[in-house]
C-alpha atoms as a PDB file:
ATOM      1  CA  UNK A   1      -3.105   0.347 -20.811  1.00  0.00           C
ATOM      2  CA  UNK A   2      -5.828  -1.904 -19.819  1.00  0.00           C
ATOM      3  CA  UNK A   3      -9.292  -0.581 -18.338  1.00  0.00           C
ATOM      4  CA  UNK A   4      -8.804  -2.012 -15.189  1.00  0.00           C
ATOM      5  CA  UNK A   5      -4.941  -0.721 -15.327  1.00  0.00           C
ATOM      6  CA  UNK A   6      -5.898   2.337 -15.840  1.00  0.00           C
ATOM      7  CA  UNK A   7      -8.712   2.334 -13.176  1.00  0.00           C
ATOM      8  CA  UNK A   8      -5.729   1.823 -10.732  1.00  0.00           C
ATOM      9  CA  UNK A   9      -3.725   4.523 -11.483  1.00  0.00           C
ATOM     10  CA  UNK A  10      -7.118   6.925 -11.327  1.00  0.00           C
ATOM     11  CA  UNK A  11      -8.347   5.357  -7.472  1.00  0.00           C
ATOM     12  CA  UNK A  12      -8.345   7.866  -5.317  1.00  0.00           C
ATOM     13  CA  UNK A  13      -5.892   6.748  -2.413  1.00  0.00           C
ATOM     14  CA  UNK A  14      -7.535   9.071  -0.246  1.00  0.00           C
ATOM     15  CA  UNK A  15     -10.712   6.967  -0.723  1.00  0.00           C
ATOM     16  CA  UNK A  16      -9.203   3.470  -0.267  1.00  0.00           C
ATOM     17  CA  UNK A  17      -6.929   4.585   2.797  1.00  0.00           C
ATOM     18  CA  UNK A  18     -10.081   4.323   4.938  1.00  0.00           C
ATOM     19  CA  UNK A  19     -10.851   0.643   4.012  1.00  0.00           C
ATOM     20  CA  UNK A  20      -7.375  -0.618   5.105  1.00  0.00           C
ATOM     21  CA  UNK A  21      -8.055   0.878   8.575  1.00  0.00           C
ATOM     22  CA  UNK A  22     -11.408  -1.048   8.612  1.00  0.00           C
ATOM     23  CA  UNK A  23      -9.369  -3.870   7.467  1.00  0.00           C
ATOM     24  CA  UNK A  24      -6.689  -3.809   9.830  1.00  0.00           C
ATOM     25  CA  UNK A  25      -9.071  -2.408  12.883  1.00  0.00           C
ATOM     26  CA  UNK A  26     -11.209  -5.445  12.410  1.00  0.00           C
ATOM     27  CA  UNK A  27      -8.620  -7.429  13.430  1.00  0.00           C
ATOM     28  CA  UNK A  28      -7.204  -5.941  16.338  1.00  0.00           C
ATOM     29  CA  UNK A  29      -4.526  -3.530  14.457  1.00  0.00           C
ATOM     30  CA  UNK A  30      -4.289  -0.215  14.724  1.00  0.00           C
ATOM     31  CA  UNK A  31      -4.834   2.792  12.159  1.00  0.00           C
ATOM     32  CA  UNK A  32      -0.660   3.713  13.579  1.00  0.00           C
ATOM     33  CA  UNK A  33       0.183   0.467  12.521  1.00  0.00           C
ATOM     34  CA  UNK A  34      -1.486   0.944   8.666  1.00  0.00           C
ATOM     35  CA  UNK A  35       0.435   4.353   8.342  1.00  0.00           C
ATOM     36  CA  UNK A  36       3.729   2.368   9.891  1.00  0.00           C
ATOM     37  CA  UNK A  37       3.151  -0.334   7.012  1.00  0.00           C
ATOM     38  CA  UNK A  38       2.037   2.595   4.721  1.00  0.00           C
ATOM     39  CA  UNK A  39       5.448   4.900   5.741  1.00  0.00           C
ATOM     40  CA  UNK A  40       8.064   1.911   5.591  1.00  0.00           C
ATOM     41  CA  UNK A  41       6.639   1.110   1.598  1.00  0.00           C
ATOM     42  CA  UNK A  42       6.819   4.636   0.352  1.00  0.00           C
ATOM     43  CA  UNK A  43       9.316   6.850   2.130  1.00  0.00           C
ATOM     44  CA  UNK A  44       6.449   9.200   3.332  1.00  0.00           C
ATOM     45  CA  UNK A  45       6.893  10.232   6.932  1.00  0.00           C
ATOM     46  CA  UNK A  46       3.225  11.157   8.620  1.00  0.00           C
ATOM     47  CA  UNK A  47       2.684  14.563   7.407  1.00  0.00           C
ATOM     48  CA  UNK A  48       3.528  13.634   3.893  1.00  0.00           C
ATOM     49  CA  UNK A  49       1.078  10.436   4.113  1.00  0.00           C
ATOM     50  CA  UNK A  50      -0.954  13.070   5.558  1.00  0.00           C
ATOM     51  CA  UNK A  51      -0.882  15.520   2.846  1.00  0.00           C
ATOM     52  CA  UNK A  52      -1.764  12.750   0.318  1.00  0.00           C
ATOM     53  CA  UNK A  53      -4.833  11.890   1.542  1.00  0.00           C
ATOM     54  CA  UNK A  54      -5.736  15.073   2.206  1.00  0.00           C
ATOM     55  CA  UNK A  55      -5.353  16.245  -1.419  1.00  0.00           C
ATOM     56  CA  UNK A  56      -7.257  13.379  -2.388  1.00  0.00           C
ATOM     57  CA  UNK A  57      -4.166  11.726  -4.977  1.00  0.00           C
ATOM     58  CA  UNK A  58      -4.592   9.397  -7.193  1.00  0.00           C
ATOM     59  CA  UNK A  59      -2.854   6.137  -6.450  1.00  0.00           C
ATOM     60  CA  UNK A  60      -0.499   7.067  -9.718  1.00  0.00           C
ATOM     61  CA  UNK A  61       0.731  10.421  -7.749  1.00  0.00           C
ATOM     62  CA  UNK A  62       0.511   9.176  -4.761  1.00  0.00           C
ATOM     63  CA  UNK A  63       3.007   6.489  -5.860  1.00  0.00           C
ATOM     64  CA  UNK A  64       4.985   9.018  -8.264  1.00  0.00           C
ATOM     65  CA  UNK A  65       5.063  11.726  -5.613  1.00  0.00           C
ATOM     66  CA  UNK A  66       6.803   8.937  -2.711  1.00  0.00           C
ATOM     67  CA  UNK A  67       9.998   9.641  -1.641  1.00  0.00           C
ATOM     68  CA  UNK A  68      11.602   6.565  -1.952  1.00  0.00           C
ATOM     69  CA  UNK A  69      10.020   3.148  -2.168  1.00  0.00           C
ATOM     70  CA  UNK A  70      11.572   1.015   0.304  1.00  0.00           C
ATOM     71  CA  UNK A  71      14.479  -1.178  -1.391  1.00  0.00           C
ATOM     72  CA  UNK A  72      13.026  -4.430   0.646  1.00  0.00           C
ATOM     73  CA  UNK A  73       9.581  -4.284  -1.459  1.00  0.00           C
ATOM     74  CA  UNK A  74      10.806  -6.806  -3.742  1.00  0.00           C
ATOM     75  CA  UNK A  75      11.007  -8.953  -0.783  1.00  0.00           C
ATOM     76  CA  UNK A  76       7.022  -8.656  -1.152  1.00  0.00           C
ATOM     77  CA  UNK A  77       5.933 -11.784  -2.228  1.00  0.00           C
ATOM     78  CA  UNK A  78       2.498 -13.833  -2.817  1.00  0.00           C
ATOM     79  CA  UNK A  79      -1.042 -13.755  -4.229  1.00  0.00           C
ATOM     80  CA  UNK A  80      -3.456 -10.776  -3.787  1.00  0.00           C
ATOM     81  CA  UNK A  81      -6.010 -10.658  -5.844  1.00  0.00           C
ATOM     82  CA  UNK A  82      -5.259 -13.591  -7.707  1.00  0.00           C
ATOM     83  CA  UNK A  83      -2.011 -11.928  -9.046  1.00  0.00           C
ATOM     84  CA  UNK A  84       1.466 -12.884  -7.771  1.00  0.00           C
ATOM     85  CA  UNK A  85       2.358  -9.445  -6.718  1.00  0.00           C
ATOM     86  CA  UNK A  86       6.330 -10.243  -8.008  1.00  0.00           C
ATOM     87  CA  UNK A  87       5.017 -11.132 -12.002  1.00  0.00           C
ATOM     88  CA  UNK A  88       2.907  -7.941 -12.189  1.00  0.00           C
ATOM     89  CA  UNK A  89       4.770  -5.828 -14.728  1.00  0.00           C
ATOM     90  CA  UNK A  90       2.920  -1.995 -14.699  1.00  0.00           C
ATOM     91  CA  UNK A  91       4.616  -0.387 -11.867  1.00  0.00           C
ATOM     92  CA  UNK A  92       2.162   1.700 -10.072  1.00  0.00           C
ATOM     93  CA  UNK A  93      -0.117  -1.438 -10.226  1.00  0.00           C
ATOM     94  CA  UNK A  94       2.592  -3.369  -8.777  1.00  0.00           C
ATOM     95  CA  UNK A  95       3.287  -0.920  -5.721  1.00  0.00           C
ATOM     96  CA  UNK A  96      -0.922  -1.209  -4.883  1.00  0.00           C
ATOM     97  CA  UNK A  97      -0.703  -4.485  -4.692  1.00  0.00           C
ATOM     98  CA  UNK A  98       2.388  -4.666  -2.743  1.00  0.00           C
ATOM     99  CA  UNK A  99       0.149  -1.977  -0.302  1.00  0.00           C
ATOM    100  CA  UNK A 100      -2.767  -4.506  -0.522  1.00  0.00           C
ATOM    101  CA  UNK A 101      -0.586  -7.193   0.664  1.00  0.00           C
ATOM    102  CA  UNK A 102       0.981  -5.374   3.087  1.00  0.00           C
ATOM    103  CA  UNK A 103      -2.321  -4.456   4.963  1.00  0.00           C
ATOM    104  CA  UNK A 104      -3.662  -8.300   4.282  1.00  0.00           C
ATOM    105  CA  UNK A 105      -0.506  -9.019   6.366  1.00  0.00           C
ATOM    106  CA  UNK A 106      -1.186  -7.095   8.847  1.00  0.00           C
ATOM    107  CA  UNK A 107      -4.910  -7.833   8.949  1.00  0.00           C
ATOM    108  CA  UNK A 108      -3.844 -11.909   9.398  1.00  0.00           C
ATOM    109  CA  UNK A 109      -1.884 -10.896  12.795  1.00  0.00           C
ATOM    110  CA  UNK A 110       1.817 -11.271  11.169  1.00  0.00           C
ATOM    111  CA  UNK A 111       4.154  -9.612  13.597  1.00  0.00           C
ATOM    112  CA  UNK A 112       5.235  -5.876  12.204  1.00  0.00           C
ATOM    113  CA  UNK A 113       8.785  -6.812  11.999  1.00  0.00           C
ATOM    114  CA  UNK A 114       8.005  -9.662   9.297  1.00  0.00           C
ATOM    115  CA  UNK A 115       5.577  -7.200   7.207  1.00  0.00           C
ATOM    116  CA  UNK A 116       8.088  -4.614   6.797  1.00  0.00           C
ATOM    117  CA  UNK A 117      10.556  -7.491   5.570  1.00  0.00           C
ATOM    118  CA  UNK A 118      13.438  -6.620   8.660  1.00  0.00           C
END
């Protein structure tokens, strides 16, 4: 595993949940519409999403501990961070960048019903 793999898997979600409301908020979204995005990727309902964050998991359990990644996230498609999210091959680094495109989508204005691939 890489450094910067393995950095991934160690980031507190907890600690980067707060910078996709700034994201999205800076654009007119809403922090309901981040946990919407947030819910529809990982099977978490509120209180679960909830409980993450307030545990403080790492984006690995986080990810490992999700009910049930949506079965329309391999409809997520595009370049965040200079990566096309559909080539990356670690898993859990896949599903953060899915997230991360999923809030950039949101932040850019796209209607909900396209972000959450309906």
């Amino acid at each position: 595993m890489s450094n910067s793999t393995e950095r991934i898997y160690k980031m507190s979600f907890a600690g980067v949940y707060p910078h996709y409301i700034t994201k999205a908020e800076k654009k007119g979204r809403t922090k309901e519409e981040v946990d919407t995005v947030i819910c529809w990727l990982t099977g978490y309902d509120r209180q679960g999403l909830q409980a993450q964050i307030d545990n403080k998991k790492n984006f690995e359990a986080f990810f490992a501990e999700a009910p049930q990644l949506n079965p329309n996230a391999s409809k997520i498609t595009g370049v965040i961070c200079g990566y096309r999210v559909e080539d990356i091959e670690d898993p859990v680094v896949q599903k953060v960048r899915y997230l991360d495109k999923l809030i950039d989508e949101l932040a850019k204005g796209k209607k909900m019903e396209k972000i959450l691939r309906e």
